[in-house]
N, C-alpha and C. Protein backbone atom coordinates (compact mmCIF):
# COMPACT_ATOMS: atom_id res chain seq x y z
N UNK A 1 -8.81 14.50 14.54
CA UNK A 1 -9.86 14.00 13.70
C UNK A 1 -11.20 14.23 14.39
N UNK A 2 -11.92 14.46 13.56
CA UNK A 2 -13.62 14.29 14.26
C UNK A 2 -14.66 13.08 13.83
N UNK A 3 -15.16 12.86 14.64
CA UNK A 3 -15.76 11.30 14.63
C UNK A 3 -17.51 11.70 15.02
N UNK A 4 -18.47 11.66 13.96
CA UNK A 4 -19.49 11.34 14.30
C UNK A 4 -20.37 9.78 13.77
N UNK A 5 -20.50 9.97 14.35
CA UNK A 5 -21.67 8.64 15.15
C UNK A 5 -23.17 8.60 14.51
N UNK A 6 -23.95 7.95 13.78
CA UNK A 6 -25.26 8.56 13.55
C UNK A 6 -25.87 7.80 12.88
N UNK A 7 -27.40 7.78 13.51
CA UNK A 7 -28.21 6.50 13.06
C UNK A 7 -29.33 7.63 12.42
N UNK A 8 -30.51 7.12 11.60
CA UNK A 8 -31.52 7.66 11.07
C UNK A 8 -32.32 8.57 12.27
N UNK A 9 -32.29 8.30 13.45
CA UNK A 9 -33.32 8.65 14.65
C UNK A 9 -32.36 9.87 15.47
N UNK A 10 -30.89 9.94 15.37
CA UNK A 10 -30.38 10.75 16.32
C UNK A 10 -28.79 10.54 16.15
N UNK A 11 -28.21 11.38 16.57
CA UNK A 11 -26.77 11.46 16.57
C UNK A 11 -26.24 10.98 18.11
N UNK A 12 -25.33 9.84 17.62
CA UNK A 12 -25.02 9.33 19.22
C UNK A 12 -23.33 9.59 19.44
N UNK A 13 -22.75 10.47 18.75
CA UNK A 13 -21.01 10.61 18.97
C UNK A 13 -20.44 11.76 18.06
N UNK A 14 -20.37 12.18 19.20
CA UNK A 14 -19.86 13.61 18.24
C UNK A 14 -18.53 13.94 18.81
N UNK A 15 -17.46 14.21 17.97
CA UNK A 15 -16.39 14.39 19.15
C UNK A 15 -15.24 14.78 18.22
N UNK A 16 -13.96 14.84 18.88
CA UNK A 16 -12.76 14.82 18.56
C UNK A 16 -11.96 13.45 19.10
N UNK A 17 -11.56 12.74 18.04
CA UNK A 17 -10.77 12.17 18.64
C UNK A 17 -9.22 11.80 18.23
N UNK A 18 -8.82 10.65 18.89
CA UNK A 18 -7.43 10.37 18.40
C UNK A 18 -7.27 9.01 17.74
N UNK A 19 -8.13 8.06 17.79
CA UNK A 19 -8.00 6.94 17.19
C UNK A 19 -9.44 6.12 17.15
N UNK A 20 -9.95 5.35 16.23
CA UNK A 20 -10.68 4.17 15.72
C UNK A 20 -10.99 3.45 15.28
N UNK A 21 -11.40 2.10 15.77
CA UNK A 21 -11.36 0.79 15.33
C UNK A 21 -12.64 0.47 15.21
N UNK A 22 -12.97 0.23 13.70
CA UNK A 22 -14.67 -0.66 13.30
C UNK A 22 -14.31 -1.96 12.66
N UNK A 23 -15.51 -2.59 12.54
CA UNK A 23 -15.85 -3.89 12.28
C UNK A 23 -15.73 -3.88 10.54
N UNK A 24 -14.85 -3.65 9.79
CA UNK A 24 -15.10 -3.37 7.95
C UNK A 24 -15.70 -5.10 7.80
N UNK A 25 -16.26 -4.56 6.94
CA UNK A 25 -16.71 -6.09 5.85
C UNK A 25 -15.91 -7.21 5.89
N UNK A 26 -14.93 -6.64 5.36
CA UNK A 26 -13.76 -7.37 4.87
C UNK A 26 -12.36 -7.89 6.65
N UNK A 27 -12.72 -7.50 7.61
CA UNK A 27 -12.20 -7.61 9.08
C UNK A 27 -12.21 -6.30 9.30
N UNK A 28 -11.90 -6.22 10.59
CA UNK A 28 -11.43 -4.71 11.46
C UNK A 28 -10.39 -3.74 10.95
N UNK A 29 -10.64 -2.71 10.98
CA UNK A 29 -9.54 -1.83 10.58
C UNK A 29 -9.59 -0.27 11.63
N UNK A 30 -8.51 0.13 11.60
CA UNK A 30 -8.08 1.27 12.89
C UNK A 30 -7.60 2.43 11.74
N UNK A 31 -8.20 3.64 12.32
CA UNK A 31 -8.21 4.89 11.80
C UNK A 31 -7.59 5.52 12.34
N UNK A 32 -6.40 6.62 11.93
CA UNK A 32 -5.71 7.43 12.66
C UNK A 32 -5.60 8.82 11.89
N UNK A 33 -5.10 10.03 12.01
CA UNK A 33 -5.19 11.29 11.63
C UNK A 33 -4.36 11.05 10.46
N UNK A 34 -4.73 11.81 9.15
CA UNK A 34 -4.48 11.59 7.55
C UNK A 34 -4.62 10.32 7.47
N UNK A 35 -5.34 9.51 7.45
CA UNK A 35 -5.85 8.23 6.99
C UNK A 35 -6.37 8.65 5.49
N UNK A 36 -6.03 7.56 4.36
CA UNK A 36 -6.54 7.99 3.12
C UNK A 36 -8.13 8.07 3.02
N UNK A 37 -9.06 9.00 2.28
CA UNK A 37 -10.06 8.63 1.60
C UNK A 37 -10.84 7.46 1.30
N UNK A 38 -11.49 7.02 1.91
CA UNK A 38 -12.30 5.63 2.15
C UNK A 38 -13.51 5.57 2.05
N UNK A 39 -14.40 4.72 1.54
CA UNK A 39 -15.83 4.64 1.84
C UNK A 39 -15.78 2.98 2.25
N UNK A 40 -16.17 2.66 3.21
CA UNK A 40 -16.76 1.03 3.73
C UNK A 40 -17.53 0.43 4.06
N UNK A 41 -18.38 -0.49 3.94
CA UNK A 41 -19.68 -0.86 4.78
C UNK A 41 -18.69 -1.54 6.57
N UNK A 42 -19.75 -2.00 6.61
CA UNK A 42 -19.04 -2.19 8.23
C UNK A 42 -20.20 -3.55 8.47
N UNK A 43 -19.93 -4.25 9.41
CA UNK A 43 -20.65 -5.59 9.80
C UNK A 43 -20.72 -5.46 11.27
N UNK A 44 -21.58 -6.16 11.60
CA UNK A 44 -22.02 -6.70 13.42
C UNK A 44 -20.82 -6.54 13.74
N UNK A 45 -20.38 -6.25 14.84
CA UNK A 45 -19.30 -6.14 15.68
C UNK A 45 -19.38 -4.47 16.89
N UNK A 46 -17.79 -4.00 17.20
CA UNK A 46 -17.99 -3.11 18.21
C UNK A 46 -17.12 -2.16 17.48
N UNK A 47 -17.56 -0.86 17.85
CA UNK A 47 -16.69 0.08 17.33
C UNK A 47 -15.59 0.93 18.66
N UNK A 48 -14.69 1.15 18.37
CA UNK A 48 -13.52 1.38 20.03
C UNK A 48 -13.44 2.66 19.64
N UNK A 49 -13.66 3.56 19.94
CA UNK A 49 -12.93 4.91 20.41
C UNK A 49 -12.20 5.25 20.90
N UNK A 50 -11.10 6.16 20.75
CA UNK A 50 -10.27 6.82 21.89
C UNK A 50 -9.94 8.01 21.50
N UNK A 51 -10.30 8.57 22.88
CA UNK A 51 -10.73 10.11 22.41
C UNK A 51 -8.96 10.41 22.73
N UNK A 52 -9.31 12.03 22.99
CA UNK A 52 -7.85 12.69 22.91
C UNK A 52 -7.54 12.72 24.40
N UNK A 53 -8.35 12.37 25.31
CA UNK A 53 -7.71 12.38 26.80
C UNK A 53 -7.50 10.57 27.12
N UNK A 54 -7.40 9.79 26.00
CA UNK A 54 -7.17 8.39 26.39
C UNK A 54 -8.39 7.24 26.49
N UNK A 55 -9.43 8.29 26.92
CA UNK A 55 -10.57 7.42 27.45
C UNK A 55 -10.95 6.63 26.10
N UNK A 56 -11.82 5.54 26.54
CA UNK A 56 -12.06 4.87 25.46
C UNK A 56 -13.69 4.76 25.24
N UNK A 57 -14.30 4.46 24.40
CA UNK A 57 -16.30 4.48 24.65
C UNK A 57 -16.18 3.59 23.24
N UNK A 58 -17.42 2.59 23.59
CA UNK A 58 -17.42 1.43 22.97
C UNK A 58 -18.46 1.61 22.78
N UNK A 59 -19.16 1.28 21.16
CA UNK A 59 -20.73 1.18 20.43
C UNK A 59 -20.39 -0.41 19.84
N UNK A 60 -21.81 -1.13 20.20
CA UNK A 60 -22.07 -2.55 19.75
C UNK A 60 -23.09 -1.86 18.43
N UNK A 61 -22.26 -2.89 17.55
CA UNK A 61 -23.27 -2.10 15.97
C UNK A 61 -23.51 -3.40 15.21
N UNK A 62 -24.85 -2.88 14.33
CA UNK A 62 -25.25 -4.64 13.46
C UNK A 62 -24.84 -4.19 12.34
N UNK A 63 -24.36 -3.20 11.77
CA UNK A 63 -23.71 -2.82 10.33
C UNK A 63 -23.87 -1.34 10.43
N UNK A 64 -23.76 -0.85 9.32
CA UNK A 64 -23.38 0.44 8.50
C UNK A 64 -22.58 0.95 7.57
N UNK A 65 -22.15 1.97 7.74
CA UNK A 65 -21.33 2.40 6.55
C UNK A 65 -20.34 3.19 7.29
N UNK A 66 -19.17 3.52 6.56
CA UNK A 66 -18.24 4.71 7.25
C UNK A 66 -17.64 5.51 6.05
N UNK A 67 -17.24 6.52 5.84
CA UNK A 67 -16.93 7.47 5.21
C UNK A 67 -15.47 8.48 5.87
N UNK A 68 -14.13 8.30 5.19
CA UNK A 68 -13.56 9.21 6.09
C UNK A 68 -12.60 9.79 4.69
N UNK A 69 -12.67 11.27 4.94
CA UNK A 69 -12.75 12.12 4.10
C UNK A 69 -11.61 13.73 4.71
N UNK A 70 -10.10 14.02 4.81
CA UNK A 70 -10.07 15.46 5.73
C UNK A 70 -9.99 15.35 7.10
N UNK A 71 -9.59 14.10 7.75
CA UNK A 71 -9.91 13.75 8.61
C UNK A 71 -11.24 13.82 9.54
N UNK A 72 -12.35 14.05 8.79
CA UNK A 72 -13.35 13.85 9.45
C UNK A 72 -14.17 12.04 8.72
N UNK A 73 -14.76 11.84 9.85
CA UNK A 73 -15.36 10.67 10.14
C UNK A 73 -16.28 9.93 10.47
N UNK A 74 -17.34 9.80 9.46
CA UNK A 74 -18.93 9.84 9.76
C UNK A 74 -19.20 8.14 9.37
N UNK A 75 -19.84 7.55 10.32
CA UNK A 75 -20.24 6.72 10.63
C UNK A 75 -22.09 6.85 10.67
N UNK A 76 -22.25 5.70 9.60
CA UNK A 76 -23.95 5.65 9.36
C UNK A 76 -24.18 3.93 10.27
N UNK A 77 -25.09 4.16 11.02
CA UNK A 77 -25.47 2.86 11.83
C UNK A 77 -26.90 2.27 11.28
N UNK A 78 -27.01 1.24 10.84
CA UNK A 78 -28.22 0.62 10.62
C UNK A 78 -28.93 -0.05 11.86
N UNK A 79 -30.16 0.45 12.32
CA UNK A 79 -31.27 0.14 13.34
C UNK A 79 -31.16 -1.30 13.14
């Protein structure tokens, strides 16, 4: 899957990865490769990464949106 990251000012995550967990509206939910077609807002909380070598990288977020579509995975962050 590919996972970008991206606020109005700059792109902060661009990558390949293997798994992720955001903050949905409605509670947390974890993304994995062929995940269905989704659009979600997202709330205050942290978003978990884990890329394809294990590592993990953590974004503290006050909302947004997410979109996952083909396994790609775009994440809008509100300033």
């Amino acid at each position: 899957m590919f996972l970008e990251i991206v606020t109005p000012e700059e792109t902060l995550y661009s990558k390949e990865i293997k798994y992720v967990k955001v903050p949905g509206s409605d509670g947390q939910f974890g993304i994995l490769k062929d995940h269905a077609p989704i659009i979600s807002t997202l709330q205050k909380g942290q978003i978990k990464v884990v890329e394809i070598d294990d590592t993990e990288e953590l974004f503290d977020v006050k909302g947004g949106v997410i979109e996952i579509l083909k396994n790609n995975i775009i994440i809008l962050l509100k300033l």
